[in-house]
C-alpha atoms as a PDB file:
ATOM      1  CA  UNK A   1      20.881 -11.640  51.765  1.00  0.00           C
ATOM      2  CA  UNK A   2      22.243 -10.757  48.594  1.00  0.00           C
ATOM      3  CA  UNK A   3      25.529 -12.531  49.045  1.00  0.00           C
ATOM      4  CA  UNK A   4      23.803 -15.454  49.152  1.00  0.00           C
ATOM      5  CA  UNK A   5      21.796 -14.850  45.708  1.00  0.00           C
ATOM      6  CA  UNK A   6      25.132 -13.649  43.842  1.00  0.00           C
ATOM      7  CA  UNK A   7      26.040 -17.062  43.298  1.00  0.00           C
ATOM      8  CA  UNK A   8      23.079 -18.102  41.395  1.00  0.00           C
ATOM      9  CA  UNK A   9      22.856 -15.096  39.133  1.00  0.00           C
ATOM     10  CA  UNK A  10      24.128 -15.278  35.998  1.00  0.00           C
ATOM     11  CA  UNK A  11      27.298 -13.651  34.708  1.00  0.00           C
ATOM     12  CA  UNK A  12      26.413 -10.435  33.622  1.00  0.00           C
ATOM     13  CA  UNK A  13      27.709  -9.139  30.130  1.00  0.00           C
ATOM     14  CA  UNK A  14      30.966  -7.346  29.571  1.00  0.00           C
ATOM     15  CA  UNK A  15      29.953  -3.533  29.517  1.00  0.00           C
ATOM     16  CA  UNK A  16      29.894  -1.784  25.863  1.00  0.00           C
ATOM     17  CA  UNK A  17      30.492   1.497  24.673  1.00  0.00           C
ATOM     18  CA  UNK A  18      30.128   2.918  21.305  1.00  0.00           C
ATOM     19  CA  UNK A  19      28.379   5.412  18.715  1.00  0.00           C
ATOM     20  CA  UNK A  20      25.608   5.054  16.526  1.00  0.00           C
ATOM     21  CA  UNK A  21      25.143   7.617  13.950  1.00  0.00           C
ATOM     22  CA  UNK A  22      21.540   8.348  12.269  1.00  0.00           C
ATOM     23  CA  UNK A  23      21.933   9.296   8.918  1.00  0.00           C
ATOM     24  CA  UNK A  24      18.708   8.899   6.720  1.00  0.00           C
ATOM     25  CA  UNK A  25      15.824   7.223   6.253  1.00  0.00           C
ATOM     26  CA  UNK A  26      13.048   6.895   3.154  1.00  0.00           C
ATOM     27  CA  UNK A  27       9.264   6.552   3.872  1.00  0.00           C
ATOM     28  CA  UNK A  28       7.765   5.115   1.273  1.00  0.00           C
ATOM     29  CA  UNK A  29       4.787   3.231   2.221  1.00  0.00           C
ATOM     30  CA  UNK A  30       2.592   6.297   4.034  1.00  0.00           C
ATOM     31  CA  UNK A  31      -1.335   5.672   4.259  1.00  0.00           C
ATOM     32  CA  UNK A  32      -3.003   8.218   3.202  1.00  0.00           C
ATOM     33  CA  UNK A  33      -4.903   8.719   6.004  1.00  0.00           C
ATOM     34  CA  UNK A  34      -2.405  10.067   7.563  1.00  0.00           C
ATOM     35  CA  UNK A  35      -1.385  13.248   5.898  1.00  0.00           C
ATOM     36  CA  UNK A  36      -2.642  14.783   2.498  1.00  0.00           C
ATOM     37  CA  UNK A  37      -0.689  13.553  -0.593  1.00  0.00           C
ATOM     38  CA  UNK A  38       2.481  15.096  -1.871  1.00  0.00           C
ATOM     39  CA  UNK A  39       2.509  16.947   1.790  1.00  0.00           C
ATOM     40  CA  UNK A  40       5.645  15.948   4.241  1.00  0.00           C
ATOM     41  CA  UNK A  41       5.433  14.653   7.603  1.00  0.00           C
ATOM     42  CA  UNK A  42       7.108  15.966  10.739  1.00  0.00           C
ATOM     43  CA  UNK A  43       9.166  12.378  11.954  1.00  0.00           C
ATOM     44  CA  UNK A  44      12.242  11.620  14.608  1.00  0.00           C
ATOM     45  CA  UNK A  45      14.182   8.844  15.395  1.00  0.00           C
ATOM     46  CA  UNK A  46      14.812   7.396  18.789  1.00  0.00           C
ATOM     47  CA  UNK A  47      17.677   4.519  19.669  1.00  0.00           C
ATOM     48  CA  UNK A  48      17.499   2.693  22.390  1.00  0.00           C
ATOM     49  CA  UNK A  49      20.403   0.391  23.992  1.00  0.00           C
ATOM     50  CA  UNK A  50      20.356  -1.007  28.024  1.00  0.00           C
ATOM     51  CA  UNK A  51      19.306   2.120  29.812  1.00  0.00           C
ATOM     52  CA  UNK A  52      19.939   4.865  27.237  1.00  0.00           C
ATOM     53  CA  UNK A  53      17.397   6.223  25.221  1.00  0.00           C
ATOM     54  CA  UNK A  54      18.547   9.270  22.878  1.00  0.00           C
ATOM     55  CA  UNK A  55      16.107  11.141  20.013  1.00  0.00           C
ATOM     56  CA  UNK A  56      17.092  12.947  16.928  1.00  0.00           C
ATOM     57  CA  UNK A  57      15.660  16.479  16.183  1.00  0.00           C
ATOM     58  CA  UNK A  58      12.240  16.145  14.546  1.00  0.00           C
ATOM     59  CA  UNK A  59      13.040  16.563  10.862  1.00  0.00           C
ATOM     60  CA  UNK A  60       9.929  18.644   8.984  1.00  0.00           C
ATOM     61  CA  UNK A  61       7.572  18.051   6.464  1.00  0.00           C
ATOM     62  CA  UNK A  62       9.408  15.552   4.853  1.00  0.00           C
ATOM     63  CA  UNK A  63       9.375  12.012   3.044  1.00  0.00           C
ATOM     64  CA  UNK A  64      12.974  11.882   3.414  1.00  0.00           C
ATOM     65  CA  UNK A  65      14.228  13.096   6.797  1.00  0.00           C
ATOM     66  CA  UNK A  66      18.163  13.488   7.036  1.00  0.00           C
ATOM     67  CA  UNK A  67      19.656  14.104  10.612  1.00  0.00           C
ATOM     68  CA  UNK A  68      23.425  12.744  10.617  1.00  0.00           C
ATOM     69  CA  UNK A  69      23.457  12.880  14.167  1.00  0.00           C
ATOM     70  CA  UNK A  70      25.835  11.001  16.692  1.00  0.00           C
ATOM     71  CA  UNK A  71      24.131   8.946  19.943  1.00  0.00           C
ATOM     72  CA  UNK A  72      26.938   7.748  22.339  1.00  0.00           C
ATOM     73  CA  UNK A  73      25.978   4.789  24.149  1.00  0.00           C
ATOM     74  CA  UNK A  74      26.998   2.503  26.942  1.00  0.00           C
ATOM     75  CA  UNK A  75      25.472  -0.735  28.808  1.00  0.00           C
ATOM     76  CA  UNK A  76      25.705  -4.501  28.763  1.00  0.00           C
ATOM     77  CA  UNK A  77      22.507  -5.014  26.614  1.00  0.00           C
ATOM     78  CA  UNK A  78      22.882  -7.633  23.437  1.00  0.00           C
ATOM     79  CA  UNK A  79      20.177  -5.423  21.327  1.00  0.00           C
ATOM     80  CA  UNK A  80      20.083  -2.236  19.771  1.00  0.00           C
ATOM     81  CA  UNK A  81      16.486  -0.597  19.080  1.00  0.00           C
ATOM     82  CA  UNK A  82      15.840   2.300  16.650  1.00  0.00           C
ATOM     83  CA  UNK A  83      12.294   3.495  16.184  1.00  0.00           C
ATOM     84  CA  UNK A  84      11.197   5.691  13.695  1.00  0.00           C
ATOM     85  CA  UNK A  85       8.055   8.016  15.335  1.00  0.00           C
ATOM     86  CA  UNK A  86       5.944  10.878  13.689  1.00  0.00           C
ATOM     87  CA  UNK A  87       5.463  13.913  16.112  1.00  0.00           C
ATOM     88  CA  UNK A  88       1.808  15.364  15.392  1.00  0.00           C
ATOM     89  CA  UNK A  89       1.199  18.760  17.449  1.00  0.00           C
ATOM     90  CA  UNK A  90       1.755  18.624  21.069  1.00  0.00           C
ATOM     91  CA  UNK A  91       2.632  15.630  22.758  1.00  0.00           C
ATOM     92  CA  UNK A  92       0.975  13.427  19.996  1.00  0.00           C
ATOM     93  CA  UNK A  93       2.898  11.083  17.953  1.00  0.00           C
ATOM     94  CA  UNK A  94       2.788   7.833  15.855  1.00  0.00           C
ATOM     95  CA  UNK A  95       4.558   4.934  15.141  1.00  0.00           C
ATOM     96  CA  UNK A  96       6.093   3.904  11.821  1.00  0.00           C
ATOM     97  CA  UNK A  97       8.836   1.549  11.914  1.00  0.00           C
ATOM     98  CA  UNK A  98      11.299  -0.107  14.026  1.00  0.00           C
ATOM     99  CA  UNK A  99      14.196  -2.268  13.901  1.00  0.00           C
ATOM    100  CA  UNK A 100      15.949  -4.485  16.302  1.00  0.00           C
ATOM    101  CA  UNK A 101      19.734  -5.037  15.519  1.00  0.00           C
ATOM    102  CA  UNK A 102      21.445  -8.052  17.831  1.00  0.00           C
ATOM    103  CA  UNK A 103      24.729  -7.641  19.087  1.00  0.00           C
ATOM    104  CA  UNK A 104      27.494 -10.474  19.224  1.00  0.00           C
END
């Protein structure tokens, strides 16, 4: 059965394979519902790309997390997703930003 559907598939993308590196980010616009003022939040970053999902240690009560971490990655996706998540306590987080990147 399937050699008879490989014909009408379509080509699939040349595989990629490459690093992303997570340096910084800067949170500016925090409600303040969220946490008290002039406190921190605890906050990660995850990438996503095909099949692969990595996270960054969660960075601690701060406005300005820094990580300079390294994800390798591999698949034959045309998008690159990094999220930017705040861990509250256990097995509670939020969402804050995310970004979609294309891929030529």
């Amino acid at each position: 059965m399937i050699s008879r559907v490989n014909p009408f598939l379509d080509a699939q993308p040349p595989k990629k394979k490459f690093r992303i590196t997570i340096h910084k980010a800067k949170i500016t616009n925090l409600n303040q519902r969220r946490s008290k003022k002039d406190d921190g939040i605890n906050t990660y970053c995850e990438t996503r790309f095909d099949l692969s999902s990595s996270k960054t240690k969660i960075a601690k009560k701060t406005l300005d997390p820094t990580w300079n971490t390294v994800h390798e990655v591999e698949g034959c996706a045309t998008t690159i997703e990094i999220t930017l998540m705040q861990k509250r306590g256990f097995a509670k987080q939020n969402f804050l930003a995310r970004t979609v990147v294309e891929l030529e």
